[in-house]
Protein backbone atom coordinates (compact mmCIF):
# COMPACT_ATOMS: atom_id res chain seq x y z
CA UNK A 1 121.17 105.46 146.06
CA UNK A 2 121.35 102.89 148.60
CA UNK A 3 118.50 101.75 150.91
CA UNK A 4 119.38 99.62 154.16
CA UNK A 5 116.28 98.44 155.32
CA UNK A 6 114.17 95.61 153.18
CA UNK A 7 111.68 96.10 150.89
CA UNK A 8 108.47 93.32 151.04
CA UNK A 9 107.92 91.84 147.85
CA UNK A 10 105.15 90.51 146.54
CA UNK A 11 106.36 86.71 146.40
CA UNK A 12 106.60 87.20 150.15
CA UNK A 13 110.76 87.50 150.39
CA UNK A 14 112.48 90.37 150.76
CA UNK A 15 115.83 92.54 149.83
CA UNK A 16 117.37 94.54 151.92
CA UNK A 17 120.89 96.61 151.75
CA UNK A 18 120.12 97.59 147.64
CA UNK A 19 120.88 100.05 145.66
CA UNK A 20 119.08 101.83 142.89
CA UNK A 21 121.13 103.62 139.79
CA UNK A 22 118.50 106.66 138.71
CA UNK A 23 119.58 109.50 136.51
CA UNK A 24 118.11 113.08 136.46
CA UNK A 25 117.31 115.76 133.40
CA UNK A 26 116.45 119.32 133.93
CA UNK A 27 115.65 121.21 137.61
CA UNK A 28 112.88 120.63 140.19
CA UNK A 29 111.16 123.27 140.82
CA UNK A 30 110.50 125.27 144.00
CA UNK A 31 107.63 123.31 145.24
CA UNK A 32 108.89 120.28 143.45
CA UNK A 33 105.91 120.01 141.15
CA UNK A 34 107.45 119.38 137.80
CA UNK A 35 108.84 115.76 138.38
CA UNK A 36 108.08 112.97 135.28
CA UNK A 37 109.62 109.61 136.33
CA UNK A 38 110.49 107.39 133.23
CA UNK A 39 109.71 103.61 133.99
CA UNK A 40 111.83 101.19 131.36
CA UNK A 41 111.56 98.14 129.49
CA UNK A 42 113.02 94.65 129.58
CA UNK A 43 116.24 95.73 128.28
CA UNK A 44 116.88 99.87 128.80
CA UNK A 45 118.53 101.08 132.04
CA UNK A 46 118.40 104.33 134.04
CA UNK A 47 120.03 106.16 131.28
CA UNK A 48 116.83 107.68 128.91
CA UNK A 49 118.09 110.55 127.54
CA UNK A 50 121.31 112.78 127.26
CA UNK A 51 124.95 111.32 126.17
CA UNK A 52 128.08 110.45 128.31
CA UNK A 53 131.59 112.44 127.79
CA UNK A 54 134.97 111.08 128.37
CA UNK A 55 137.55 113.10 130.31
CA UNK A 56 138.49 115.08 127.28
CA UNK A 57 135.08 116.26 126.95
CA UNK A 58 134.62 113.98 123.61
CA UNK A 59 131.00 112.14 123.62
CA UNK A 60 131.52 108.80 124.27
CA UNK A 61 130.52 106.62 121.34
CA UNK A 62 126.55 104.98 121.37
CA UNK A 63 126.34 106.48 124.47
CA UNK A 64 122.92 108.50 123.68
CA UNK A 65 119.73 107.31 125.87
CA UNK A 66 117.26 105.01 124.98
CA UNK A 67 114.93 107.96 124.59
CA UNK A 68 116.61 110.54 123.61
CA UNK A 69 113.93 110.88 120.31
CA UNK A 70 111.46 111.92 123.02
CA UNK A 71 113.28 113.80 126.15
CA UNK A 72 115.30 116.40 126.10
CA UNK A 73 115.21 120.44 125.77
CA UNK A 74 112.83 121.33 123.50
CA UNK A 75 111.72 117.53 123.34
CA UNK A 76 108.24 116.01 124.25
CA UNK A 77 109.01 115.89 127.58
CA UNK A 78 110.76 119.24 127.83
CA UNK A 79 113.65 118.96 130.03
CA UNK A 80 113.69 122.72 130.55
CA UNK A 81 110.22 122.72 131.90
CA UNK A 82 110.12 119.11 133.80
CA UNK A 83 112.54 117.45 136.09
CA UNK A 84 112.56 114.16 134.72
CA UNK A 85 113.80 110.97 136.14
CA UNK A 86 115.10 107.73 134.90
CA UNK A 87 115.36 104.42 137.28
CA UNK A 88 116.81 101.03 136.99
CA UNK A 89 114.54 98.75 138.32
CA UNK A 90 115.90 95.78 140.95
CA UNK A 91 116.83 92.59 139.24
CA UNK A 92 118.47 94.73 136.22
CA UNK A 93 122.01 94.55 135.23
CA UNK A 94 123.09 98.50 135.02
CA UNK A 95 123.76 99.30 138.05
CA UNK A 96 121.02 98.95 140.55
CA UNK A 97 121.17 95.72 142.74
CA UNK A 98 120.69 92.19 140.45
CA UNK A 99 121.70 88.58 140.30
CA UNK A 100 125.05 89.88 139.14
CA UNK A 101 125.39 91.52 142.43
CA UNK A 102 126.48 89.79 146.12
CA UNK A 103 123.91 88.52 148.28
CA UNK A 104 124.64 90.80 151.83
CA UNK A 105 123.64 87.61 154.07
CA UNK A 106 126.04 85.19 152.08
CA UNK A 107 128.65 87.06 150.33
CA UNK A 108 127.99 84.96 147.33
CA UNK A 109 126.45 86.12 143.81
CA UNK A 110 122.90 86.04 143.90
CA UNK A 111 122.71 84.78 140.64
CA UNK A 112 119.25 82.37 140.99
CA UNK A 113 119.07 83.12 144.46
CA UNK A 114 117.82 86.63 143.72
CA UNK A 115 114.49 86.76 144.90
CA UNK A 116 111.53 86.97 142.16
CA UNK A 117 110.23 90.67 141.32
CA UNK A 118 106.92 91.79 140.10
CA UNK A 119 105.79 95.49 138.23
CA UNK A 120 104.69 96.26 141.97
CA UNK A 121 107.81 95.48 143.27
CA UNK A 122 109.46 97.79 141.40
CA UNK A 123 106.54 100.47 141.58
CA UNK A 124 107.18 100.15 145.21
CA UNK A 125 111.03 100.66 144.80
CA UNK A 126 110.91 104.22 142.93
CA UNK A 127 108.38 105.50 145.53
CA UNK A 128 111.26 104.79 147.57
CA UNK A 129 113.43 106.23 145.82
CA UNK A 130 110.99 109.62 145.37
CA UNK A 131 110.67 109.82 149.16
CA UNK A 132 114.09 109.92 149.51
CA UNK A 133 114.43 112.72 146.66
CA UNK A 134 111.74 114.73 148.78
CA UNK A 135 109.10 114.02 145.87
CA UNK A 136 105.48 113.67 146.88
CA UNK A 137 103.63 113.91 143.66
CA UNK A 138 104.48 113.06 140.32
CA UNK A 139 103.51 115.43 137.29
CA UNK A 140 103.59 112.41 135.48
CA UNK A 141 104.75 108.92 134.99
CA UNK A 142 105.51 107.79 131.50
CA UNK A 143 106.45 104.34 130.25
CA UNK A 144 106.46 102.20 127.39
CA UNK A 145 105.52 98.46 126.93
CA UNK A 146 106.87 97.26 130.27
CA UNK A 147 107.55 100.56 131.11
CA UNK A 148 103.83 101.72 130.44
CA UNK A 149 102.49 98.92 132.59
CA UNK A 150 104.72 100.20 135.73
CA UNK A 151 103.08 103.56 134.63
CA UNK A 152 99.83 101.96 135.02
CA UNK A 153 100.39 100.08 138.57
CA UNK A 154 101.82 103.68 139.58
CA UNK A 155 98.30 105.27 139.25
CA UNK A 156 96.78 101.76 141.69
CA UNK A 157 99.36 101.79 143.94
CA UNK A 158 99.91 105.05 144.72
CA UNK A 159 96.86 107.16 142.96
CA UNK A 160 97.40 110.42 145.36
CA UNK A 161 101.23 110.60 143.82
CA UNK A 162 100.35 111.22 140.30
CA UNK A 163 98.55 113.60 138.13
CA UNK A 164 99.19 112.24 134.54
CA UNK A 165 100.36 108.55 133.41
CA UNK A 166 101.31 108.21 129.72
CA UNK A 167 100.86 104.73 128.98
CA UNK A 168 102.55 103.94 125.30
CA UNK A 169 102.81 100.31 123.29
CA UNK A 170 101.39 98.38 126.74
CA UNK A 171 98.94 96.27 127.71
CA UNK A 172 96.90 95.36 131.22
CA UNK A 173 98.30 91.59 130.70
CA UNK A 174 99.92 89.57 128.82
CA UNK A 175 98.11 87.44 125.99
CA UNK A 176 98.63 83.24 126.22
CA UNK A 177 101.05 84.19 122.71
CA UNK A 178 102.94 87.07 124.57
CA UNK A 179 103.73 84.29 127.55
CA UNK A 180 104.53 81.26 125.39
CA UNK A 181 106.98 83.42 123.22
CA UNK A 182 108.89 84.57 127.01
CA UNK A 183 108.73 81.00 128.30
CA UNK A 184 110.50 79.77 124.85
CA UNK A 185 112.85 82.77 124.87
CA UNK A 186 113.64 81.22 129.02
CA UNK A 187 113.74 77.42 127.83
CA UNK A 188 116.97 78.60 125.24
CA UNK A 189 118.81 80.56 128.39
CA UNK A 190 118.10 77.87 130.86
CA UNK A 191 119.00 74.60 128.97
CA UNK A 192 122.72 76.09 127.71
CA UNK A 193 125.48 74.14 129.10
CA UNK A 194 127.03 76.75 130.73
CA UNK A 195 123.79 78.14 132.73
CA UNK A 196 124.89 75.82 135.64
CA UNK A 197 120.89 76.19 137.44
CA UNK A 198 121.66 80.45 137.35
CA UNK A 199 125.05 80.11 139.23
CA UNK A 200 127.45 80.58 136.10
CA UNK A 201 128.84 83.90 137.44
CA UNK A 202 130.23 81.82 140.37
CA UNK A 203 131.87 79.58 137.65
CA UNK A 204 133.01 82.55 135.72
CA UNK A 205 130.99 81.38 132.40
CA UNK A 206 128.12 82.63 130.92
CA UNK A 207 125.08 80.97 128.89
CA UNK A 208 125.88 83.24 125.87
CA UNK A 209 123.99 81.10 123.54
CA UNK A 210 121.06 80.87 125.11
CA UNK A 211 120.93 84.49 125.50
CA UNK A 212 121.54 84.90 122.09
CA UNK A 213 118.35 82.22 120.67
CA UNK A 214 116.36 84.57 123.71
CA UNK A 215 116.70 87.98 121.85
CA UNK A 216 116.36 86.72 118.74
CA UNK A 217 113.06 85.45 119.69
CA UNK A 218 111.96 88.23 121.43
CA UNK A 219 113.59 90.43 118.34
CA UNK A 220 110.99 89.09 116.12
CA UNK A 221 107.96 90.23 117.96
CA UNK A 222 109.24 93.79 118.19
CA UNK A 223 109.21 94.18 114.40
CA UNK A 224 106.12 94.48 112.32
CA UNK A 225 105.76 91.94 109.39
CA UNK A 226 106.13 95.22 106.80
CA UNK A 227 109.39 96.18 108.52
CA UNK A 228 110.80 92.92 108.20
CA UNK A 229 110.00 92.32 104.19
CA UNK A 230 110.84 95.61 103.40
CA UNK A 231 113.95 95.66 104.82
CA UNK A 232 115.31 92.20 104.28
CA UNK A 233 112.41 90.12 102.55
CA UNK A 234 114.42 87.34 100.96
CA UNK A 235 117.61 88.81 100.22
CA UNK A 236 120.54 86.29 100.27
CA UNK A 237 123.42 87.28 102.96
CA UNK A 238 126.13 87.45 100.17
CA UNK A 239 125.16 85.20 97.68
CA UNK A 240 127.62 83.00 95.90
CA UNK A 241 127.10 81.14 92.36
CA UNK A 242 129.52 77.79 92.44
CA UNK A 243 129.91 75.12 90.45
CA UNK A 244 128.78 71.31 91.25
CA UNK A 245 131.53 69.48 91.14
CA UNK A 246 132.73 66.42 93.55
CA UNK A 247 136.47 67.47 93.55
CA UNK A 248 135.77 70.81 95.31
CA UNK A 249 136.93 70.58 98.72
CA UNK A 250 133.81 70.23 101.13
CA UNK A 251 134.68 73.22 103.53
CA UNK A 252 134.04 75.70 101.11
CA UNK A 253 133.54 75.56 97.17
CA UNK A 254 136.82 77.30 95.19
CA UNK A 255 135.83 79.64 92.95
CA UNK A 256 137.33 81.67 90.14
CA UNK A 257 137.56 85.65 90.48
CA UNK A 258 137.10 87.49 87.38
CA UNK A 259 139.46 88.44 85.30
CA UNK A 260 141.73 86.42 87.04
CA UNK A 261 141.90 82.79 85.36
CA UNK A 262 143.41 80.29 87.78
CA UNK A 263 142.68 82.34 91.05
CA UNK A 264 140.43 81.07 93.81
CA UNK A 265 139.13 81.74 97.26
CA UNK A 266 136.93 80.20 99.75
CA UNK A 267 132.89 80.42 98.93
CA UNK A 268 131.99 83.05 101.46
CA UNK A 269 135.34 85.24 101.62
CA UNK A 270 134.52 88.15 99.54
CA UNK A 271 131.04 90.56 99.09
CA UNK A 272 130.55 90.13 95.74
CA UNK A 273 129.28 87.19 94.55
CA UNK A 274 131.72 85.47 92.03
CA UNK A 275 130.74 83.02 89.28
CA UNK A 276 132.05 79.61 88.65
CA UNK A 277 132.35 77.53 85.75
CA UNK A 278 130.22 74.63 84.78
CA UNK A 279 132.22 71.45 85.95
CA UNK A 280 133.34 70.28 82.41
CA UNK A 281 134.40 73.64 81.75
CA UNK A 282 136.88 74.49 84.90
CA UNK A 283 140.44 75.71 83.63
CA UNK A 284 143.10 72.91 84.19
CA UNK A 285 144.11 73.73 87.53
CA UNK A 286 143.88 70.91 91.12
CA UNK A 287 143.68 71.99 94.74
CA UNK A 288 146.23 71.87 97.58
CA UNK A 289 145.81 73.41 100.77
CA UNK A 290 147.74 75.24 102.96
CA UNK A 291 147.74 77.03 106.19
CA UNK A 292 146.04 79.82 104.56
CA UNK A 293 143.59 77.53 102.91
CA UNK A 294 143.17 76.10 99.27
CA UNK A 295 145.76 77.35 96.25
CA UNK A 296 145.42 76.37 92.97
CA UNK A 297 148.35 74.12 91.67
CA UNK A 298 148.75 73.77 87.41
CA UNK A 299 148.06 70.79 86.16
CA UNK A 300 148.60 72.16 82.71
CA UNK A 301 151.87 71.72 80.82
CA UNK A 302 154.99 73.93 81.31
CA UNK A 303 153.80 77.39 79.37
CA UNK A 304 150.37 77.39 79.09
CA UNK A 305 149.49 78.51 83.27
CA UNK A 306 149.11 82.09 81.87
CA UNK A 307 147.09 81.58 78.99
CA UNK A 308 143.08 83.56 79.57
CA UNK A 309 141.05 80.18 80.66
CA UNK A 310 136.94 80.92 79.02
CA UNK A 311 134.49 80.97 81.95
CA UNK A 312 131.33 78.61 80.30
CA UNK A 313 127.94 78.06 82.33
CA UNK A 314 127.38 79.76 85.55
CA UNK A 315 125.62 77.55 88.02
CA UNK A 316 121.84 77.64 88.10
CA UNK A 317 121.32 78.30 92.36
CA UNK A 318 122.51 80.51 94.66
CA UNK A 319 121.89 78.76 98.08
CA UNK A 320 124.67 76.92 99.39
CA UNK A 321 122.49 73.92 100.68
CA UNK A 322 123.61 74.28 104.26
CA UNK A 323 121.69 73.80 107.27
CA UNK A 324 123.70 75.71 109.71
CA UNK A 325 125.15 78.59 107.01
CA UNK A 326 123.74 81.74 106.84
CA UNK A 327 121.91 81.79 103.87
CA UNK A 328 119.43 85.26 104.30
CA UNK A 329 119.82 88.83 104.97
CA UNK A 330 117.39 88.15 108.18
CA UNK A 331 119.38 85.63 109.56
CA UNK A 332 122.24 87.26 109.66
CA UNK A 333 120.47 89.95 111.27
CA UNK A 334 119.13 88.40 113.91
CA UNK A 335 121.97 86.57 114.84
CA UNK A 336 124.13 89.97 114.89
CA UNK A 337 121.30 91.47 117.53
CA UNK A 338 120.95 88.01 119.33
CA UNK A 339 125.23 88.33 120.10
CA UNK A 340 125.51 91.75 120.55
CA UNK A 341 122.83 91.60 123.42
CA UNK A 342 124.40 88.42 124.68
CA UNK A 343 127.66 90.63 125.48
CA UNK A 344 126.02 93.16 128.00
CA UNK A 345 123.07 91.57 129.43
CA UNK A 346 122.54 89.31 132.32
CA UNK A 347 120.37 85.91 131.52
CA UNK A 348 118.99 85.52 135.13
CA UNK A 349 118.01 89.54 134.55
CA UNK A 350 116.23 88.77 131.34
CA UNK A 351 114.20 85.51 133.64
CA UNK A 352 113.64 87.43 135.77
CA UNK A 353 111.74 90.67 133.68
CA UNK A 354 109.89 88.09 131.25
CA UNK A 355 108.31 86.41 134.45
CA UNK A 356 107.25 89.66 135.59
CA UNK A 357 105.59 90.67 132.59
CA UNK A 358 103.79 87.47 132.62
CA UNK A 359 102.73 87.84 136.52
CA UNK A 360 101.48 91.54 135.65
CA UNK A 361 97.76 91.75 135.35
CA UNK A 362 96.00 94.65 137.93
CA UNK A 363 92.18 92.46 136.76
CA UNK A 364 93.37 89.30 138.61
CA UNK A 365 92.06 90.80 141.91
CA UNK A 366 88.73 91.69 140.57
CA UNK A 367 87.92 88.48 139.01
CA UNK A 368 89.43 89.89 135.59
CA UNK A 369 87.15 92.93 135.77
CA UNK A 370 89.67 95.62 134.53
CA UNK A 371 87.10 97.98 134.76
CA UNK A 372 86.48 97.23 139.05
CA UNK A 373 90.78 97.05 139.32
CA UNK A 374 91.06 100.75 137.73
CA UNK A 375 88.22 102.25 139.87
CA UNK A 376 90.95 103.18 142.31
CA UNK A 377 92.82 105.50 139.75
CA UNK A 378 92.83 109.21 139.64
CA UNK A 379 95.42 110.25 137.39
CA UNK A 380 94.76 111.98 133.85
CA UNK A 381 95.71 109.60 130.80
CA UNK A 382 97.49 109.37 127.69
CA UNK A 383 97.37 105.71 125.95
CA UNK A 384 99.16 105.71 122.96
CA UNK A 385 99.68 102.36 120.36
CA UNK A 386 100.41 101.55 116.98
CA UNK A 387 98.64 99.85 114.34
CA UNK A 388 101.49 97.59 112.87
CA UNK A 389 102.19 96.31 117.13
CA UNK A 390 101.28 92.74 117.49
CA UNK A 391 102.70 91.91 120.14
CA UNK A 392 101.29 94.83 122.10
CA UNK A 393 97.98 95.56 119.77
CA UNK A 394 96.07 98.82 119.98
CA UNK A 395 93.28 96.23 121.37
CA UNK A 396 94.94 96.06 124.49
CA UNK A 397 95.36 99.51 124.73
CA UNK A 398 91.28 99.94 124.10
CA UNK A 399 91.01 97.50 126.76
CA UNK A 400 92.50 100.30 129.00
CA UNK A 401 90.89 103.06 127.79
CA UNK A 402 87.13 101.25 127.96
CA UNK A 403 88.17 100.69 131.55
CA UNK A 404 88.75 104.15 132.13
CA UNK A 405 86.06 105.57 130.34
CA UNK A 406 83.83 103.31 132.49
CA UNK A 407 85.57 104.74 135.31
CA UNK A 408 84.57 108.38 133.67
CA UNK A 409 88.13 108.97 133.94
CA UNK A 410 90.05 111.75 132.06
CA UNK A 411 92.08 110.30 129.39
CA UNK A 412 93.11 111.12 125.30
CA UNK A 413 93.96 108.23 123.32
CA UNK A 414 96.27 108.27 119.87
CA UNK A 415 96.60 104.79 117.38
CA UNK A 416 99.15 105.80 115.59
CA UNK A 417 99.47 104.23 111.69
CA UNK A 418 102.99 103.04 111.76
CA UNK A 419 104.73 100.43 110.04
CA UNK A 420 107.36 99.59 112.45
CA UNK A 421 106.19 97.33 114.82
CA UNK A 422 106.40 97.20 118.60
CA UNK A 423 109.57 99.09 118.17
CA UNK A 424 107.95 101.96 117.21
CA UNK A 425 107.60 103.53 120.80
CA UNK A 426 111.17 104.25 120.30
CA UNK A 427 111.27 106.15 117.25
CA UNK A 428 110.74 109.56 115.82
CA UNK A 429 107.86 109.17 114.57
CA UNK A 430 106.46 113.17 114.12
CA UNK A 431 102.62 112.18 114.84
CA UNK A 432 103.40 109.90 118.11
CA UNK A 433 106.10 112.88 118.43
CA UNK A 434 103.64 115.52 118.03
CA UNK A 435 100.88 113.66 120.71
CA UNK A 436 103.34 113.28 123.41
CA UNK A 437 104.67 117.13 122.83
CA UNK A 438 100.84 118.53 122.71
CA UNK A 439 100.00 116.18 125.76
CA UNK A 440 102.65 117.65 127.89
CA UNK A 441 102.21 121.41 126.94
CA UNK A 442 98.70 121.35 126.98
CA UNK A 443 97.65 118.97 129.85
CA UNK A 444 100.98 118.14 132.41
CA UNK A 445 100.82 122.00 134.42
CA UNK A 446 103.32 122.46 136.74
């Protein structure tokens, strides 16, 4: 949807001639009651539930949305009772208007020139967006981590639009840890070669490595200590055994395969790992190399290439001393997630959503008083947190819900013992699962 005139922002610029990409699940009702809005977090889109098809009719592949565990029909958020709506916020890359987009005054890219956005800025923008979509009140507004604290500035900013505000993995600030780990993740995207000051779309380049160091940073605090040794703990990333032994060229130790006497292959080039002989004990073969790296050339005399060569002490370690190799499972893994988000998202986007998290905190205007700052709300609550979330701890969710219990506000409030971290607003989990259904069928009326 596009909107001509400019929206005030809370740096004191403004935007004008945007556009906002929203998606919609089930029917509004008659007297357009039944509306949830979904807010999203740093790196989800518009696109919450449901899958895409190609022209065919096929389902495109990974095209399910973020939260497709939790709405849906017959879902938590039933999308044959509600009308549900997802948003992407301004300053995002998928589809609404970003730094990837052109600036209407110049022409050019906005790139850095996009104008700074807060939580309240994009509050602002979906009430705009419901106005347009003849919405007045909201059965509910449900978000998590960022997403819950747009949920949360919905029920300040506009406490006559909304009846319910589920509030899940979130916080009413950000902790001094939670903004040192976004400023690192910012230092990596902005000191790349190729960020060029936020202008690299201009150039046609892109700060790909800095992106990458940013989610793996920000990767880590999503995943709960437990999650992490249980799923990777110290594994090796395909562990080799080789010999020490100065003749072996230095790109990459040759190794013997079994049961083949005189083969070899680059350390690295095959799953399995494959052991080496002691030095003194290597068959009587040299190496030349190739175009298609080293071969083994006989050394031995005319005859005796085929004879079964004895394989004698395997190597005591299995690291490959390297500083820049990959030499665990969790490496690996985090380098995999820091490239693959590299490919699709913006860095000025990812600036830009860190700095509002960090500017987010509804207290500042009462002198930190969270208590005075959500006086103003009216809405029914749901908090919901987990116990293995450190990033997001279910003490800053019982900041909120002290707050509103000083407020005598109506609220229910699930910790949910889960191992998985931050990212555990995301999955099935059948308790959080089971909250969020009984929540909705019990307390959201239409």
């Amino acid at each position: 949807m596009h909107f001509a005139a400019a929206l005030p922002l809370q740096s004191g610029a403004s935007i004008r001639a945007y556009d906002l990409s929203y998606e919609t699940y089930g029917e509004l009702n008659a007297d357009r009651s039944n509306a949830v809005l979904i807010c999203h977090a740093l790196n989800a889109s518009h696109h919450v539930a449901g899958v895409y098809c190609n022209p065919d009719g096929s389902i495109q592949d990974k095209s399910e949305g973020w939260w497709h565990t939790m709405i849906g029909p017959g879902k938590p958020v039933d999308t044959t009772r509600f009308f549900v709506i997802g948003v992407n916020n301004l300053g995002s890359c998928f589809g609404s208007t970003g730094p990837m987009q052109r600036n209407p005054d110049t022409g050019d890219i906005y790139g850095a020139d996009f104008p700074v956005v807060t939580v309240q800025d994009w509050v602002d923008a979906q009430a705009r967006l419901l106005d347009a979509l003849g919405i007045q009140t909201l059965a509910a507004v449900m978000g998590g981590s960022l997403g819950g604290m747009q949920a949360l500035s919905w029920t300040l900013q506009y406490p006559d639009r909304v009846r319910h505000a589920v509030v899940v993995a979130s916080a009413p600030n950000l902790t001094a840890e939670n903004i040192a780990f976004n400023e690192v993740a910012r230092r990596a995207i902005v000191t790349d070669p190729d960020f060029h000051g936020g202008h690299y779309a201009r150039l046609g380049v892109l700060p790909k490595r800095g992106l990458t160091i940013a989610r793996m940073i920000g990767h880590i605090t999503y995943l709960s200590d437990d999650v992490m040794n249980e799923k990777f703990g110290r594994k090796l990333q395909a562990p080799t055994l080789v010999a020490s032994r100065t003749a072996l060229p230095p790109e990459g130790a040759l190794r013997l395969r079994p049961g083949k006497a005189g083969s070899a292959a680059l350390a690295g080039e095959e799953e399995a790992p494959t052991y080496v002989a002691a030095p003194t004990a290597l068959p009587p073969y040299e190496a030349e190399f190739s175009c298609g790296g080293p071969s083994l050339r006989s050394s031995a005399p005319a005859g005796e290439e085929d004879a079964p060569t004895p394989v004698a002490a395997v190597a005591a370690s299995p690291f490959k001393y390297s500083t820049q190799d990959v030499e665990f499972q969790i490496e690996s893994y985090l380098r995999y997630q820091g490239d693959k988000f590299s490919e699709y998202f913006d860095a000025n986007t990812y600036l830009l959503i860190t700095r509002a998290l960090d500017y987010f905190d509804p207290a500042s205007a009462f002198g930190g008083d969270l208590s005075a700052a959500l006086a103003k709300a009216s809405a029914k609550f749901l908090l919901v947190s987990f116990t293995t979330d450190w990033r997001f701890s279910p003490a800053r969710s019982r900041e909120i819900v002290k707050a509103l219990l000083d407020n005598q506000r109506d609220l229910s409030y699930a910790e949910i013992d889960a191992p998985h971290g931050h990212d555990a607003f995301l999955l099935d989990d059948e308790r959080y699962m089971g909250v969020v259904r009984s929540y909705f069928q019990s307390k959201v009326a239409t």
